[in-house]
N, C-alpha and C. Protein backbone atom coordinates (compact mmCIF):
# COMPACT_ATOMS: atom_id res chain seq x y z
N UNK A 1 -16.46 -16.84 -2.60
CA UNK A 1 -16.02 -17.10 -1.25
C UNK A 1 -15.78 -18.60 -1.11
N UNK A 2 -15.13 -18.87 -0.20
CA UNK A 2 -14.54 -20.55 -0.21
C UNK A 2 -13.86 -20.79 1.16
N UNK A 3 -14.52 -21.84 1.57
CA UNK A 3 -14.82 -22.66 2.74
C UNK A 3 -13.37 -22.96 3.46
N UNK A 4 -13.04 -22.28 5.05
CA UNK A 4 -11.93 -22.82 5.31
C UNK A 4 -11.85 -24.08 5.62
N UNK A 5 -13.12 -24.58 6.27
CA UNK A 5 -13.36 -25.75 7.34
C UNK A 5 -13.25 -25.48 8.35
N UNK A 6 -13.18 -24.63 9.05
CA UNK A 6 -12.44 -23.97 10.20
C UNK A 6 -13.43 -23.03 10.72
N UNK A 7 -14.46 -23.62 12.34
CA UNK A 7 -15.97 -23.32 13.11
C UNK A 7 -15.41 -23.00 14.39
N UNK A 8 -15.77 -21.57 14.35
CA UNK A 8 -15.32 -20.74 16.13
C UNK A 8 -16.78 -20.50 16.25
N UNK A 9 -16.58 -20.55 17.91
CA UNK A 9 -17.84 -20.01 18.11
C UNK A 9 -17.48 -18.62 18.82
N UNK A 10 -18.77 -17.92 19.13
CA UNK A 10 -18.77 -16.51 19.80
C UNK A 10 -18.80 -17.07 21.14
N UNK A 11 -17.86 -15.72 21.87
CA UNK A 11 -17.57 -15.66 23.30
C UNK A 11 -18.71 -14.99 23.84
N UNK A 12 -18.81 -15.24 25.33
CA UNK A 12 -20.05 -13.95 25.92
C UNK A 12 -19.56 -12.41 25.76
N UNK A 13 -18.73 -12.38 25.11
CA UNK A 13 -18.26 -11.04 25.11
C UNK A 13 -18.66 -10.84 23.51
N UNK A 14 -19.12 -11.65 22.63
CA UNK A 14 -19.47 -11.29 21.43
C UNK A 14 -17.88 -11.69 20.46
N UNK A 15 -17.19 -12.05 21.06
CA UNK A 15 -15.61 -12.32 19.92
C UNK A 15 -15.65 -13.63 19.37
N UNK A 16 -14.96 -13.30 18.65
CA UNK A 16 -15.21 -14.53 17.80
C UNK A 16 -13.23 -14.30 17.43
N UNK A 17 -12.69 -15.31 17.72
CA UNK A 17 -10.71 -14.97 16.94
C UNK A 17 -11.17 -16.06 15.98
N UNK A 18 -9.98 -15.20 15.06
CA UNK A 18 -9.58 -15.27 13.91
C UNK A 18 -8.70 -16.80 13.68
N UNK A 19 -8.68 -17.29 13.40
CA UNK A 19 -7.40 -18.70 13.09
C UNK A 19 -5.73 -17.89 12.73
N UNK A 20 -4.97 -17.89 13.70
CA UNK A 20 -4.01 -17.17 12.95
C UNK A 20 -3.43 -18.31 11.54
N UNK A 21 -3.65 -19.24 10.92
CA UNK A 21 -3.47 -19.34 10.17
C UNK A 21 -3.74 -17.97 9.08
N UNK A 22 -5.00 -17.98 9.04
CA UNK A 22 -6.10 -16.77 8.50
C UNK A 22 -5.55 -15.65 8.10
N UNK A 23 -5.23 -15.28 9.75
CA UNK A 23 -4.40 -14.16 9.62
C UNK A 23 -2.97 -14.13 9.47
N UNK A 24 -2.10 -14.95 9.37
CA UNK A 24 -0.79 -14.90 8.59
C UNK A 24 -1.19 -14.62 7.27
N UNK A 25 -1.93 -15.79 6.71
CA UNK A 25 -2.49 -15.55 5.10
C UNK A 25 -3.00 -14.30 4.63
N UNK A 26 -3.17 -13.59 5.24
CA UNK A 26 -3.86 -12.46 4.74
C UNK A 26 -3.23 -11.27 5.53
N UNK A 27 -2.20 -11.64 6.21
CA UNK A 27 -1.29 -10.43 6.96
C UNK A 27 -1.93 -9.29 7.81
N UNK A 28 -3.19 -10.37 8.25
CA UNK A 28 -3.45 -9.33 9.79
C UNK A 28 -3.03 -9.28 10.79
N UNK A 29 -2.40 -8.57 11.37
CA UNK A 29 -1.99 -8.33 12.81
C UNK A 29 -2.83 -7.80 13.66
N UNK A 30 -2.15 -8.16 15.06
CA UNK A 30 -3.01 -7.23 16.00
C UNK A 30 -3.04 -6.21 15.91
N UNK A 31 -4.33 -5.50 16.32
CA UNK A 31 -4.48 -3.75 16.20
C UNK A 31 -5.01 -3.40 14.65
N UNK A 32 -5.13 -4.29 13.79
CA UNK A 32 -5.43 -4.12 12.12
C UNK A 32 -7.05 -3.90 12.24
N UNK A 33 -7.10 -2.84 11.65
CA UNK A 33 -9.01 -2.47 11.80
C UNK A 33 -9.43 -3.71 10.68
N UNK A 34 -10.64 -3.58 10.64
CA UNK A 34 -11.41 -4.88 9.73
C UNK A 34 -12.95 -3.76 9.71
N UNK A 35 -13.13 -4.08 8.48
CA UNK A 35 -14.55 -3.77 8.39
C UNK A 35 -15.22 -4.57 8.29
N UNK A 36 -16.39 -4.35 8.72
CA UNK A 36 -18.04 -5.39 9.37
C UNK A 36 -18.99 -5.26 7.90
N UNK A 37 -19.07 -6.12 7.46
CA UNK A 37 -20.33 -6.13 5.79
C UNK A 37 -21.39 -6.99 6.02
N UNK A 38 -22.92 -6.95 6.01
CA UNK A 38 -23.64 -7.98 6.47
C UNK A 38 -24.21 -8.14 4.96
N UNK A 39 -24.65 -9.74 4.63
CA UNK A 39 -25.13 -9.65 3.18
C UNK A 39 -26.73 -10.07 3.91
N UNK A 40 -27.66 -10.24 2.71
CA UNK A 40 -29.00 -10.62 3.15
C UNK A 40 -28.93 -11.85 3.89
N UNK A 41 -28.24 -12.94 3.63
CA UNK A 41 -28.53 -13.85 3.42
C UNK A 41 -27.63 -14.76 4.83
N UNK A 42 -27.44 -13.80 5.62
CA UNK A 42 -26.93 -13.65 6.95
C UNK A 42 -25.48 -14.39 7.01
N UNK A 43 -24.68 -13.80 5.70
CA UNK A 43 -23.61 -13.57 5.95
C UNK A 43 -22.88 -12.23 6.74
N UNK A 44 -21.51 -12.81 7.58
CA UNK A 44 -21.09 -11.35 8.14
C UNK A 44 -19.45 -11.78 7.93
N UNK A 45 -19.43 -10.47 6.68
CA UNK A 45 -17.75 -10.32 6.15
C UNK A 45 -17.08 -9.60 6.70
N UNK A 46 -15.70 -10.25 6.71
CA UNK A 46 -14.71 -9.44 7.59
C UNK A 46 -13.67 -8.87 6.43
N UNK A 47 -13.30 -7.90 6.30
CA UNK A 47 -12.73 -7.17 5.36
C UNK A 47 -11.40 -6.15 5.80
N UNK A 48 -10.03 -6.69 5.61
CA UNK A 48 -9.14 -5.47 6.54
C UNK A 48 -9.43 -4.28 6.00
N UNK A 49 -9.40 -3.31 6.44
CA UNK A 49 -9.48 -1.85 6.55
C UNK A 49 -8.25 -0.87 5.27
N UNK A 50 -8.65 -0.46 4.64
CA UNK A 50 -7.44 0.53 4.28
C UNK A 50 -7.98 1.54 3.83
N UNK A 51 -7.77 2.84 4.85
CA UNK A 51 -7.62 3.96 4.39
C UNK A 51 -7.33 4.40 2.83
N UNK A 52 -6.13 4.03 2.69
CA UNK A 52 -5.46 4.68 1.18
C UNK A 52 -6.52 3.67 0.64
N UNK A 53 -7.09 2.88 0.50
CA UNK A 53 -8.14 2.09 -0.29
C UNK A 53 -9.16 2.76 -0.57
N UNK A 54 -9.41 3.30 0.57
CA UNK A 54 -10.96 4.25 0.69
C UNK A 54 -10.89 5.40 -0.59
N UNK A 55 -9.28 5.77 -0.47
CA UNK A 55 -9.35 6.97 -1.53
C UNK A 55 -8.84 6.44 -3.12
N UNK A 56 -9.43 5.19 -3.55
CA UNK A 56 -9.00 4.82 -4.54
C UNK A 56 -8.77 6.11 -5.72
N UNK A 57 -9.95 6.44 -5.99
CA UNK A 57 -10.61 7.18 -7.05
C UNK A 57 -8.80 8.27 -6.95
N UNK A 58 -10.00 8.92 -5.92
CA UNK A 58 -8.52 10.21 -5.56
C UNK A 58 -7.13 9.83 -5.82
N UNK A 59 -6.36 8.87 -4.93
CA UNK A 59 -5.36 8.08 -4.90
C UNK A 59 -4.84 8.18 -6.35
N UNK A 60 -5.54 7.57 -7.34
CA UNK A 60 -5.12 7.33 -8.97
C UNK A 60 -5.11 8.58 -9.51
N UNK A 61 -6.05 9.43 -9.55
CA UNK A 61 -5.99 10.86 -9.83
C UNK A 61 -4.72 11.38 -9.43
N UNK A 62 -4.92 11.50 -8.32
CA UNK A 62 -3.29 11.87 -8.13
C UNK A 62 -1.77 11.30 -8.24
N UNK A 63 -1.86 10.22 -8.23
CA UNK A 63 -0.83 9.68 -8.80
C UNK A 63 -0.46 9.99 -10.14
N UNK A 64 -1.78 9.74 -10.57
CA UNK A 64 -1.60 10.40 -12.45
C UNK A 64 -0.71 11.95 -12.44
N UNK A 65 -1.42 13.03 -11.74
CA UNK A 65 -0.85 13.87 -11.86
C UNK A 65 0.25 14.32 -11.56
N UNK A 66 1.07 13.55 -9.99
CA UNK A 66 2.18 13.82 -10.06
C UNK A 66 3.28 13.01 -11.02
N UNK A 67 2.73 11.99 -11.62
CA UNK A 67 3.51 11.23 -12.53
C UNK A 67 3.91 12.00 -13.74
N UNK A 68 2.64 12.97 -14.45
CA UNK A 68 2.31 14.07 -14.91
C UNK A 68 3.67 15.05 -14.66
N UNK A 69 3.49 15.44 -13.49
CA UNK A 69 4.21 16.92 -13.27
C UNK A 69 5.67 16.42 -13.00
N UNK A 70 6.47 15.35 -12.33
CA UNK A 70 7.50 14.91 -12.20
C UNK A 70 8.04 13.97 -13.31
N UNK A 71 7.29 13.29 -14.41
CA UNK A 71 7.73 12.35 -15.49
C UNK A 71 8.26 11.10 -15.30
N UNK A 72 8.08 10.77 -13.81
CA UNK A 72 8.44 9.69 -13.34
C UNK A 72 7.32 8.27 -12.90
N UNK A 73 7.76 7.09 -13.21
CA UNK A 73 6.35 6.20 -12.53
C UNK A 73 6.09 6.06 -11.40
N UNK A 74 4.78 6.35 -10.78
CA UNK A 74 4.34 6.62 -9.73
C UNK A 74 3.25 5.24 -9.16
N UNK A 75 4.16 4.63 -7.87
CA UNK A 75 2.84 3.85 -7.42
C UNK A 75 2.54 4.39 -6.04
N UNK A 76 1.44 4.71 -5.27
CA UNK A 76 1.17 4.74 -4.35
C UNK A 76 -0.02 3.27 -3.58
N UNK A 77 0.95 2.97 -2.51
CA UNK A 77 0.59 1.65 -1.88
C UNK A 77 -0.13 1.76 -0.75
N UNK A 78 -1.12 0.61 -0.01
CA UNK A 78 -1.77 0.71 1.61
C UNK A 78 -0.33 0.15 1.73
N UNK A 79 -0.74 -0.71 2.97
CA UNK A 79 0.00 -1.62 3.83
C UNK A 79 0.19 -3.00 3.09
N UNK A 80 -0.70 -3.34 2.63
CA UNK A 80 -0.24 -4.75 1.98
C UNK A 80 -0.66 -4.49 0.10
N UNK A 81 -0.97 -3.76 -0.68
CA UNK A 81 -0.52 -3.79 -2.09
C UNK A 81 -0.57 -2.45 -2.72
N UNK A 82 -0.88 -2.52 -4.08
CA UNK A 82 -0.71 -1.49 -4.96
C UNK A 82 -2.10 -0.91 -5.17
N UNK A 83 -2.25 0.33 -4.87
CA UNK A 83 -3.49 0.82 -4.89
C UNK A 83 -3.21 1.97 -6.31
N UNK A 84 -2.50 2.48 -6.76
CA UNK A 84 -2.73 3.30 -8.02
C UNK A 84 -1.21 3.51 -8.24
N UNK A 85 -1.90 3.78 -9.74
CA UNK A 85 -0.12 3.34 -10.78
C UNK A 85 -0.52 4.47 -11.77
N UNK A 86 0.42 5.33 -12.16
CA UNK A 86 0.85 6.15 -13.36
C UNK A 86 2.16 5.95 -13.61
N UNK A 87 2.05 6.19 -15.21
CA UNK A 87 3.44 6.41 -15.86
C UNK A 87 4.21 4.91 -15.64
N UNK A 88 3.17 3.70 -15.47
CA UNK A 88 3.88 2.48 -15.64
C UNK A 88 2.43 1.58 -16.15
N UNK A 89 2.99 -0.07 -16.81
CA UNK A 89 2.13 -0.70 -17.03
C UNK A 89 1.05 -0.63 -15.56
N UNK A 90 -0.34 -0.50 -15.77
CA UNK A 90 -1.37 -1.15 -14.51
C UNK A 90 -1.52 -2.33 -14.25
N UNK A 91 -1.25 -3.22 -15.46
CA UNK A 91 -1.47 -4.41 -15.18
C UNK A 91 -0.46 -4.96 -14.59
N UNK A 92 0.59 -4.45 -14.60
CA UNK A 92 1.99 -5.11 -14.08
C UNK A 92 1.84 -4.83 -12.50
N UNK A 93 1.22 -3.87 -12.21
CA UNK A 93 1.09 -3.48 -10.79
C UNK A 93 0.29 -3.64 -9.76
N UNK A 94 -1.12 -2.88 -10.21
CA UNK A 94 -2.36 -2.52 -9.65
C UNK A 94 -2.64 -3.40 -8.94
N UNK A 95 -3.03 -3.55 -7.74
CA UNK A 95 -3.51 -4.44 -6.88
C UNK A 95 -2.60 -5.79 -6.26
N UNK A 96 -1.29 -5.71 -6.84
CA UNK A 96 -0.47 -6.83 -6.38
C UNK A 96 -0.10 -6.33 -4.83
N UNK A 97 0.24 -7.46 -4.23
CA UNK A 97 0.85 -7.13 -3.29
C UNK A 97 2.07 -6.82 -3.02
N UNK A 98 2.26 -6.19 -2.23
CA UNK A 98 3.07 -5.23 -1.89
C UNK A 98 4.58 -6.47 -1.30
N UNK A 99 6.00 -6.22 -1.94
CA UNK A 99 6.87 -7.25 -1.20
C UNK A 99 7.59 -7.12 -0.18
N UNK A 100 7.74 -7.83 0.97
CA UNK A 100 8.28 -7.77 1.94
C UNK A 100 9.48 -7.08 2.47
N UNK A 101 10.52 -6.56 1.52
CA UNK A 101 10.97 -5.59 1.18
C UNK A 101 10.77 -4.38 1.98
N UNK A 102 9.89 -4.00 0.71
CA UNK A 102 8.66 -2.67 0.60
C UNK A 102 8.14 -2.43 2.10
N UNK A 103 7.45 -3.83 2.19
CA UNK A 103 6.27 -3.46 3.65
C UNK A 103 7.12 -3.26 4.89
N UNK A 104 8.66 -3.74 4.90
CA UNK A 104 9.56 -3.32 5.56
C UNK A 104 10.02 -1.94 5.89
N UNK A 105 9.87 -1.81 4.82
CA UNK A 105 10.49 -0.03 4.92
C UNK A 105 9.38 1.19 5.56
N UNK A 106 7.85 0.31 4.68
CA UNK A 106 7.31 1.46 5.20
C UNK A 106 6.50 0.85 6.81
N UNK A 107 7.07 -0.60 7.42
CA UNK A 107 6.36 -0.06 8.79
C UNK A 107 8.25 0.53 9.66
N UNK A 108 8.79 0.82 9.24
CA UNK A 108 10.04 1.29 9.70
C UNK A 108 10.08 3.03 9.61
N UNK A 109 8.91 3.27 8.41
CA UNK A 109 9.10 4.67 8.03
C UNK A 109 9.79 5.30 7.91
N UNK A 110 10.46 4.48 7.34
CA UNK A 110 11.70 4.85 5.67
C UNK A 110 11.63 5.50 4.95
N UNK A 111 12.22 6.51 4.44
CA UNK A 111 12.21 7.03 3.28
C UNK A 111 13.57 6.74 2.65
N UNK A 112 13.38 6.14 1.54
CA UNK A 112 14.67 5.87 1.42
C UNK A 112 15.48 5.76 -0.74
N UNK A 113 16.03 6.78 -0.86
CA UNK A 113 16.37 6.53 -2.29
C UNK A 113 17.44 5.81 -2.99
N UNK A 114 17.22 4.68 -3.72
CA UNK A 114 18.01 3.67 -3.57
C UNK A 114 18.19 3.62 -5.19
N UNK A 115 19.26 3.31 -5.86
CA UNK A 115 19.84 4.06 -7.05
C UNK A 115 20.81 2.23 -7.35
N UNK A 116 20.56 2.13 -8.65
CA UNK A 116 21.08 0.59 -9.08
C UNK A 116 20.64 0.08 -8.62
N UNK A 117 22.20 -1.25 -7.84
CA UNK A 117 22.28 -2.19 -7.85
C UNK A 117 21.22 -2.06 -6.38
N UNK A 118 21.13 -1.06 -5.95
CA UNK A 118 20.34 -1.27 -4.02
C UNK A 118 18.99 -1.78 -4.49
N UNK A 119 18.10 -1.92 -5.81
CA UNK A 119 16.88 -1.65 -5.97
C UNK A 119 16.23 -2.78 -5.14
N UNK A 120 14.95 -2.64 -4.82
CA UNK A 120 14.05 -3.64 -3.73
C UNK A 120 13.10 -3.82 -4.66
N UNK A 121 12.50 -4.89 -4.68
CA UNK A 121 11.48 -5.29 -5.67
C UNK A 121 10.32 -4.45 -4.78
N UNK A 122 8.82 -4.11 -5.34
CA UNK A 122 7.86 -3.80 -5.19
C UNK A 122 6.54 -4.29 -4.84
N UNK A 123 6.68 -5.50 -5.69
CA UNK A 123 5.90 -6.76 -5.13
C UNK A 123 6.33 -8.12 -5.15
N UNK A 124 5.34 -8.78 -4.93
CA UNK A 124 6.31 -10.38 -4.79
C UNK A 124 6.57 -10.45 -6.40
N UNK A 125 7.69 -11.32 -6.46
CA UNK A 125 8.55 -11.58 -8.38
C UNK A 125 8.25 -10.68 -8.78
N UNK A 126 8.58 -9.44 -8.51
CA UNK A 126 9.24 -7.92 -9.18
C UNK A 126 9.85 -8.11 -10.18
N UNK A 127 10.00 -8.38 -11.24
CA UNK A 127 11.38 -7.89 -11.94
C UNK A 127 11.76 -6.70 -13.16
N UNK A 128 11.03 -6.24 -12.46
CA UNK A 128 11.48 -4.73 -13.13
C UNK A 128 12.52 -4.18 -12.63
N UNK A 129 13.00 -3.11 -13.90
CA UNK A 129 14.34 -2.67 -13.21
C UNK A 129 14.07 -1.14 -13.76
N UNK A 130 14.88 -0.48 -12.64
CA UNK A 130 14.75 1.16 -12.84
C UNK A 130 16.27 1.62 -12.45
N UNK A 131 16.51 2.87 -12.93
CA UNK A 131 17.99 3.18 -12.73
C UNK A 131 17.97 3.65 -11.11
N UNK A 132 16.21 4.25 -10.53
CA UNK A 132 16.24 4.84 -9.06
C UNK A 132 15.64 4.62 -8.95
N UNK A 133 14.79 4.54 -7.13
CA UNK A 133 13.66 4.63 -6.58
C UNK A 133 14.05 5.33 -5.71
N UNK A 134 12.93 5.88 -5.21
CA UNK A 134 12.73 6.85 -3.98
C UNK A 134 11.14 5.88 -3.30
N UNK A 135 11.56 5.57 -2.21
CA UNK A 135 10.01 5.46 -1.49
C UNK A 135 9.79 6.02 0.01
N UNK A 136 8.70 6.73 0.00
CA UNK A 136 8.33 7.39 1.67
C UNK A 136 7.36 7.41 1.43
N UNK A 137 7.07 6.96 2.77
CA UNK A 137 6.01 6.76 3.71
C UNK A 137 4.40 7.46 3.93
N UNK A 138 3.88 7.24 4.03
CA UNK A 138 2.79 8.16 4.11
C UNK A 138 1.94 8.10 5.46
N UNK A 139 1.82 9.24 6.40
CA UNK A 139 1.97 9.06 7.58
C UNK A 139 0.25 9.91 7.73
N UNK A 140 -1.06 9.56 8.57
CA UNK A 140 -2.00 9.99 8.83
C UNK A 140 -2.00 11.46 9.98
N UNK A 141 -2.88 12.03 9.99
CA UNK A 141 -2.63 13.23 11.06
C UNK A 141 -2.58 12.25 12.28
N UNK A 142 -3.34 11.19 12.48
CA UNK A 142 -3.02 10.04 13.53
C UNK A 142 -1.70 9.63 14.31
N UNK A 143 -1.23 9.85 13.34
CA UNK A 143 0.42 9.40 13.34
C UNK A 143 0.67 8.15 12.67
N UNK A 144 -0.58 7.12 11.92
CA UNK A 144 -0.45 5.62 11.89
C UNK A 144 0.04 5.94 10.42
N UNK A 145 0.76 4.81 10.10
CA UNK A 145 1.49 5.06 8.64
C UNK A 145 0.72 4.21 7.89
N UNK A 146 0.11 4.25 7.10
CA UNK A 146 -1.09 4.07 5.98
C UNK A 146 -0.75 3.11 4.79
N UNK A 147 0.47 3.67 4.49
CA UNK A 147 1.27 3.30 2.86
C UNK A 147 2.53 4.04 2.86
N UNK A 148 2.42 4.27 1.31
CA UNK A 148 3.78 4.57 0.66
C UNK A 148 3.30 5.24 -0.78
N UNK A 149 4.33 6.21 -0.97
CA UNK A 149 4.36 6.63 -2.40
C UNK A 149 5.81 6.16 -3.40
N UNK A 150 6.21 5.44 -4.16
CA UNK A 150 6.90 5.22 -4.48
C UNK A 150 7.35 5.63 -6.19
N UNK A 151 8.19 6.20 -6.34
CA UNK A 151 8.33 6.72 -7.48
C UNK A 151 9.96 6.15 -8.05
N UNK A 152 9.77 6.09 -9.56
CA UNK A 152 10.86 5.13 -10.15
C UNK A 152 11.32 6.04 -11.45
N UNK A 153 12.38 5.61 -12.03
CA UNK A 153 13.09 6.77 -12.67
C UNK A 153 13.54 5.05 -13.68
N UNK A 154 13.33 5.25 -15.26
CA UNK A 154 13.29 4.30 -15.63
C UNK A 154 14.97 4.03 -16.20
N UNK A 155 15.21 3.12 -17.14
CA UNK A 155 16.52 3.37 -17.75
C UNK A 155 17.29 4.56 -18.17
N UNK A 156 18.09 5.42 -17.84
CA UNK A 156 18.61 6.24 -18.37
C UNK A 156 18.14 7.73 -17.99
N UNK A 157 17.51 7.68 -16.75
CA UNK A 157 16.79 8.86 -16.31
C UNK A 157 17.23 8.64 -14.76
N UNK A 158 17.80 9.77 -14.26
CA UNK A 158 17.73 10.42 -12.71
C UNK A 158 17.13 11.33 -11.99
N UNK A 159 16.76 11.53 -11.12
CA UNK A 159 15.94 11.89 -10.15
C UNK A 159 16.45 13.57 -10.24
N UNK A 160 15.45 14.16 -10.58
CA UNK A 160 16.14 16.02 -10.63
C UNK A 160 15.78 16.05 -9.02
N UNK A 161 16.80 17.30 -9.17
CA UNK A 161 17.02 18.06 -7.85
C UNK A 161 15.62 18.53 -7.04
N UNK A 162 15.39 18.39 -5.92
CA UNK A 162 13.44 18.95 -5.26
C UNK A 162 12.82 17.63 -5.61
N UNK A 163 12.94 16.04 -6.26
CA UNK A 163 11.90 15.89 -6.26
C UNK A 163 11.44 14.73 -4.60
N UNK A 164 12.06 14.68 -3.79
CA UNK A 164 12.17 14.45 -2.78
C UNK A 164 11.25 15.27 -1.84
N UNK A 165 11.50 16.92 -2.07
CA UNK A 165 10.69 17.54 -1.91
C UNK A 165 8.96 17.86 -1.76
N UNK A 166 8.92 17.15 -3.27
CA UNK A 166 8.04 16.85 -4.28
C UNK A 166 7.12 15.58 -3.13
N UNK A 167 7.64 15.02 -3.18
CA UNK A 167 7.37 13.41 -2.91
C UNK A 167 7.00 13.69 -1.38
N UNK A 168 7.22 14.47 -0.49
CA UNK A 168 7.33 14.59 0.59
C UNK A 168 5.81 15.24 0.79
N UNK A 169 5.93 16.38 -0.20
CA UNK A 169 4.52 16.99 0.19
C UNK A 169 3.39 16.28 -0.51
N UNK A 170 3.51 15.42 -1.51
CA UNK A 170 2.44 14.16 -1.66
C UNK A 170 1.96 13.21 -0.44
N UNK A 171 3.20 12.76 0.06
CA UNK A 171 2.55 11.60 1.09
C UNK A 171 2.25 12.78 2.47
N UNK A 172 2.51 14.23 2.74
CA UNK A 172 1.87 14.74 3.77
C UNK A 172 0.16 15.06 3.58
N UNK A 173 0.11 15.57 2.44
CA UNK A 173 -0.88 15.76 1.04
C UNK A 173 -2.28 14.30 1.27
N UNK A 174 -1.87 13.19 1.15
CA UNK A 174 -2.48 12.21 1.40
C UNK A 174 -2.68 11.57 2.67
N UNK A 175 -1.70 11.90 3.26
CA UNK A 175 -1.52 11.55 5.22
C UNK A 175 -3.09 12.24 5.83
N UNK A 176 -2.88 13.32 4.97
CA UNK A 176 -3.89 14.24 5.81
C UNK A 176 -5.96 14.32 5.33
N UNK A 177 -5.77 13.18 4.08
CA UNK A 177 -7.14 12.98 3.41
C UNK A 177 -7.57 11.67 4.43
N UNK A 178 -6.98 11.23 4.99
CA UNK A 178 -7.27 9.98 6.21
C UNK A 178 -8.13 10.44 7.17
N UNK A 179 -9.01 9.97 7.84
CA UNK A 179 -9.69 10.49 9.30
C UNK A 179 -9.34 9.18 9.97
């Protein structure tokens, strides 16, 4: 952990704001849940919230498998990075953040399959290249949109017929493991 320099005090209401410096840097907005962590030593961490985070374990499992059953590379994202990768390098991916692009589409709740020259990088200095992508959204029984499942079709490979389909009942599939 490392020192902003930067001393708020608490309101009578118990608040304490954030520096939006802080929160540009770390892309919290208003309305962004945060989780509360107390250590012994009377620290109190503020941590943004992500659902699709919560289901890491699961999340990768399944990604594996539909990467598995469709043959295509599979990342499924929160709101700001890469939470599980099949059928591509992990290290190239896992945990990067997510690029502006991307986080575009899915607070727009986009689905959108984009083939060549349209491709959108994935995270910041992307430069991978795929002949397709398909990315949608992944939407909570809430209605709040969580992430994204994004699936890539590498050199010389196109997207068979249903898998849109496919892709659709994944992110409803995961929408619905959220409370």
């Amino acid at each position: 952990m490392r020192a902003t320099g930067i001393v708020r005090r608490i309101d009578d209401l118990g608040r304490v704001v954030i520096p939006k410096e802080i929160r540009k840097t770390l892309r919290i907005r208003e309305g962004d849940p945060l989780e509360i962590f107390t250590a012994k030593d009377g620290e109190v961490i503020l941590k943004k919230y992500s659902p699709i985070g919560e289901l890491n374990e699961f999340s990768q499992e399944y990604a594996e498998t539909l990467g598995e059953t469709l043959g295509y590379g599979v990342i499924i994202t929160d709101l700001d990075s890469i939470i599980s990768v099949s059928k591509l390098p992990k290290k190239d991916y896992k945990e990067k953040s997510i690029s502006k692009e991307l986080e575009q589409l899915i607070e727009n709740r986009e689905t959108k399959e984009i083939k060549d020259e349209n491709k959108i990088p994935l995270y910041k200095e992307d430069s991978n290249f795929y002949n397709e992508q398909m990315i949608m959204p992944i939407i909570s029984t809430s209605g709040d949109c969580i992430g994204s499942i994004v699936i890539v079709a590498k050199e010389n490979e196109k997207f068979q017929e249903g898998t849109d389909k496919i892709l659709k009942v994944a992110c409803s599939f995961l929408g619905k493991q959220v409370q």
